[in-house]
C-alpha atoms as a PDB file:
ATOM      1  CA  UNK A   1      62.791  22.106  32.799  1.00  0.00           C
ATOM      2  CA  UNK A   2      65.696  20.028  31.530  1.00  0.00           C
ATOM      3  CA  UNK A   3      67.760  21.718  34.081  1.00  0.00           C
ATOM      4  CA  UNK A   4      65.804  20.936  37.115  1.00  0.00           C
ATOM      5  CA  UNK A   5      65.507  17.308  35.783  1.00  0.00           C
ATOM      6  CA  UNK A   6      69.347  17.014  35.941  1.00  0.00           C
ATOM      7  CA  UNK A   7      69.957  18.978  39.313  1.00  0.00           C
ATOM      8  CA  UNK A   8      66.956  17.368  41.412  1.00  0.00           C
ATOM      9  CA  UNK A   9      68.001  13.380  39.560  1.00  0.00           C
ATOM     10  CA  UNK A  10      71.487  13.695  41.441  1.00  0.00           C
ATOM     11  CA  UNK A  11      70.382  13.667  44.974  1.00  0.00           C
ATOM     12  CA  UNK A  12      67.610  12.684  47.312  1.00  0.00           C
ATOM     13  CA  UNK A  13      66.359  16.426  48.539  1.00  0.00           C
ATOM     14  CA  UNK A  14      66.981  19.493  46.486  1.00  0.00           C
ATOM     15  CA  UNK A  15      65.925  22.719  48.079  1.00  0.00           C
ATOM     16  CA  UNK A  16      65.663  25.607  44.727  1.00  0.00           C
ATOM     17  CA  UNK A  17      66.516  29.042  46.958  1.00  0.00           C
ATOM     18  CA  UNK A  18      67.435  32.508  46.922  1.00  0.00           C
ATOM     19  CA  UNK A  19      70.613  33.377  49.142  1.00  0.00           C
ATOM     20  CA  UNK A  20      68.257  36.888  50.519  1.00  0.00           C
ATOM     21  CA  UNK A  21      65.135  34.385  51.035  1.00  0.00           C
ATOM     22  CA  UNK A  22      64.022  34.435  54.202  1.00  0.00           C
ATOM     23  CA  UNK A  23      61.321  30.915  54.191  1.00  0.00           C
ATOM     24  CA  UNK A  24      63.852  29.540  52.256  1.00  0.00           C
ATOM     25  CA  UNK A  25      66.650  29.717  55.003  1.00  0.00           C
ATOM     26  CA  UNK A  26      64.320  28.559  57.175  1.00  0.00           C
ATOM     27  CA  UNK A  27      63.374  25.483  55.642  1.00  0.00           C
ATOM     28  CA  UNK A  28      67.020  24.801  55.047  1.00  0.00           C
ATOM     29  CA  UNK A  29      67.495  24.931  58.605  1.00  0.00           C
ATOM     30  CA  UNK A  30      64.672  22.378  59.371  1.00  0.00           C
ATOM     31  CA  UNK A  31      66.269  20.145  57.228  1.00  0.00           C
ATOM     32  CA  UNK A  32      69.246  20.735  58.985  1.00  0.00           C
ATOM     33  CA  UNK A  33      67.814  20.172  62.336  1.00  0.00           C
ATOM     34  CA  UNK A  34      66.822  16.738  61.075  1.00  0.00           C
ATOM     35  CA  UNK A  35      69.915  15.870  59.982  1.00  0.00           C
ATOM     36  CA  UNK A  36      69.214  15.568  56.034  1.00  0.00           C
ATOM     37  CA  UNK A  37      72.068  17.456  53.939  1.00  0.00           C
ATOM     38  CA  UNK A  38      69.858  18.956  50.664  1.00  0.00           C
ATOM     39  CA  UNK A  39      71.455  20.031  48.098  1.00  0.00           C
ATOM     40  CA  UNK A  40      70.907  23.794  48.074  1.00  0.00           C
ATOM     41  CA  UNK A  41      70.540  25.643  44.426  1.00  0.00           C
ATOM     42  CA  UNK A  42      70.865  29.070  44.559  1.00  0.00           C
ATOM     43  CA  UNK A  43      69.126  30.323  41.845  1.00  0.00           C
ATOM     44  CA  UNK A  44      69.195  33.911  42.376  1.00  0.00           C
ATOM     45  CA  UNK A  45      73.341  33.117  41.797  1.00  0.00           C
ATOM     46  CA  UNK A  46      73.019  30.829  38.520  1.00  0.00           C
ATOM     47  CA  UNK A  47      72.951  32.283  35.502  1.00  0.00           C
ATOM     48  CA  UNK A  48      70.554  30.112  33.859  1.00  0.00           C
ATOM     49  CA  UNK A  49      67.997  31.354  37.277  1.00  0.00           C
ATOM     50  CA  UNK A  50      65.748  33.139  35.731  1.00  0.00           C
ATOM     51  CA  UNK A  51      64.860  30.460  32.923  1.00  0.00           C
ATOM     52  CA  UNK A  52      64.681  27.758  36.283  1.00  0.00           C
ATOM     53  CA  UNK A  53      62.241  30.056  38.282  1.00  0.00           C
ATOM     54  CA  UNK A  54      60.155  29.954  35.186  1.00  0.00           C
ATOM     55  CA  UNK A  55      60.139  26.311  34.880  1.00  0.00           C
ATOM     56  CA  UNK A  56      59.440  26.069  38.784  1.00  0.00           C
ATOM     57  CA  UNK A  57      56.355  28.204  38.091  1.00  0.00           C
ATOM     58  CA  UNK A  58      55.073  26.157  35.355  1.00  0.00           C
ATOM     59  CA  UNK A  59      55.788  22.443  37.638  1.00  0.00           C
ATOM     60  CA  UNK A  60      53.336  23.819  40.198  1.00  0.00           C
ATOM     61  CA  UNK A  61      55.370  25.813  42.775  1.00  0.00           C
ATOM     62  CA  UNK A  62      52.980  28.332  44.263  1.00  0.00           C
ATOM     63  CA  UNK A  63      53.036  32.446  43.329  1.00  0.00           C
ATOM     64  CA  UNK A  64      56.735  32.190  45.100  1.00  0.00           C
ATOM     65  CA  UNK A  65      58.838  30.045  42.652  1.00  0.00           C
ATOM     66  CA  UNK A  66      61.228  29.500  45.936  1.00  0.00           C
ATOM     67  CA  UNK A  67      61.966  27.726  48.282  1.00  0.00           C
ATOM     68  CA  UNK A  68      61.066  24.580  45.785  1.00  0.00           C
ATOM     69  CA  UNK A  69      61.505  21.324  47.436  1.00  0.00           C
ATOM     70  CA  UNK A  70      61.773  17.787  45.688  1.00  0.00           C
ATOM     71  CA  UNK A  71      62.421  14.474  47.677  1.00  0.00           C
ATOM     72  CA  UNK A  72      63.454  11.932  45.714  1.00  0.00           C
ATOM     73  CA  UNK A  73      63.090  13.523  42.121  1.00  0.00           C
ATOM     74  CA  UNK A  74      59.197  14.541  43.192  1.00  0.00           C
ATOM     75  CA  UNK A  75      58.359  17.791  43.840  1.00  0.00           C
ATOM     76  CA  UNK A  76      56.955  18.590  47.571  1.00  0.00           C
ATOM     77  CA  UNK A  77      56.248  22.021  47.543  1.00  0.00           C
ATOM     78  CA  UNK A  78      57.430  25.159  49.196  1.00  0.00           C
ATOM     79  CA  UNK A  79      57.089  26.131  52.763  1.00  0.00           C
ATOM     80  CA  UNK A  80      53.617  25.793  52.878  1.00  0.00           C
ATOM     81  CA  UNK A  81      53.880  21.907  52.293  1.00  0.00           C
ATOM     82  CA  UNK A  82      56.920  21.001  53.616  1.00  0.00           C
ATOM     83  CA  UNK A  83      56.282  22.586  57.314  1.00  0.00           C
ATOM     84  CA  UNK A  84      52.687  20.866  56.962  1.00  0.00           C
ATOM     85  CA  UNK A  85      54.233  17.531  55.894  1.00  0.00           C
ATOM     86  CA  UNK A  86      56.726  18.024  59.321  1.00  0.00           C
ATOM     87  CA  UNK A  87      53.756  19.175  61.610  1.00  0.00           C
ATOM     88  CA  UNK A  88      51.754  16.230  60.374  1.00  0.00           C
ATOM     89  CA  UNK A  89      54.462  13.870  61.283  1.00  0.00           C
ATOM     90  CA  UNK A  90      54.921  13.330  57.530  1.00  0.00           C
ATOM     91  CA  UNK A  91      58.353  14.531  56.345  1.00  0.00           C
ATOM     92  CA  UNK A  92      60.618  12.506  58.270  1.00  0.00           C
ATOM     93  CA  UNK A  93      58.762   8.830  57.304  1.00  0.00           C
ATOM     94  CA  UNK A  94      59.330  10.578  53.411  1.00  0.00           C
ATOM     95  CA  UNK A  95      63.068  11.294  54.045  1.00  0.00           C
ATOM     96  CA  UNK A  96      63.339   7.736  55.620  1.00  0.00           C
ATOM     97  CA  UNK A  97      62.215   6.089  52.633  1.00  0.00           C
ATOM     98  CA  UNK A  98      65.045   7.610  50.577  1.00  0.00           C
ATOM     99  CA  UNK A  99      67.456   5.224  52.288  1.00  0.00           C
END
């Protein structure tokens, strides 16, 4: 848990991932598309991944510990949440209040 404290307290979105994931690439790209650079943690390529999956579990991420998404230190949810936050016209008033 400390870990995820640290990584998501050092920028505004953090997107948790796999590199072979394919609702995680796909959520990267829609942050892409609306011009937000997350930072992108590739679990599957840490060593300390497994441990951080756990953790994601236990904060509330769904069955799938991936694609975890925080805004602003808070965590959003996975694809489920974040393309209902965007369809809902949501997301982008929550990224706007970052700046």
């Amino acid at each position: 848990m400390e870990a995820i404290t640290r990584i998501v307290s050092d920028k505004g979105v953090v997107i948790f991932s796999k590199s072979s994931c394919c609702m995680c690439y796909a959520v990267k790209i829609l942050f892409h598309e609306l011009g937000v650079n997350p930072k992108i943690h590739e679990i599957d390529l840490d060593p300390q991944g497994r441990e951080i999956e756990k953790a994601l579990i236990r904060l509330g991420c769904n069955t799938t510990s991936v694609p975890a998404v925080f805004i602003g230190g808070s965590l959003i949810g996975s694809t489920n949440e974040v393309m209902s936050l965007h369809l809902g016209g949501s997301l982008v008033p929550l990224l706007r209040a970052l700046h």
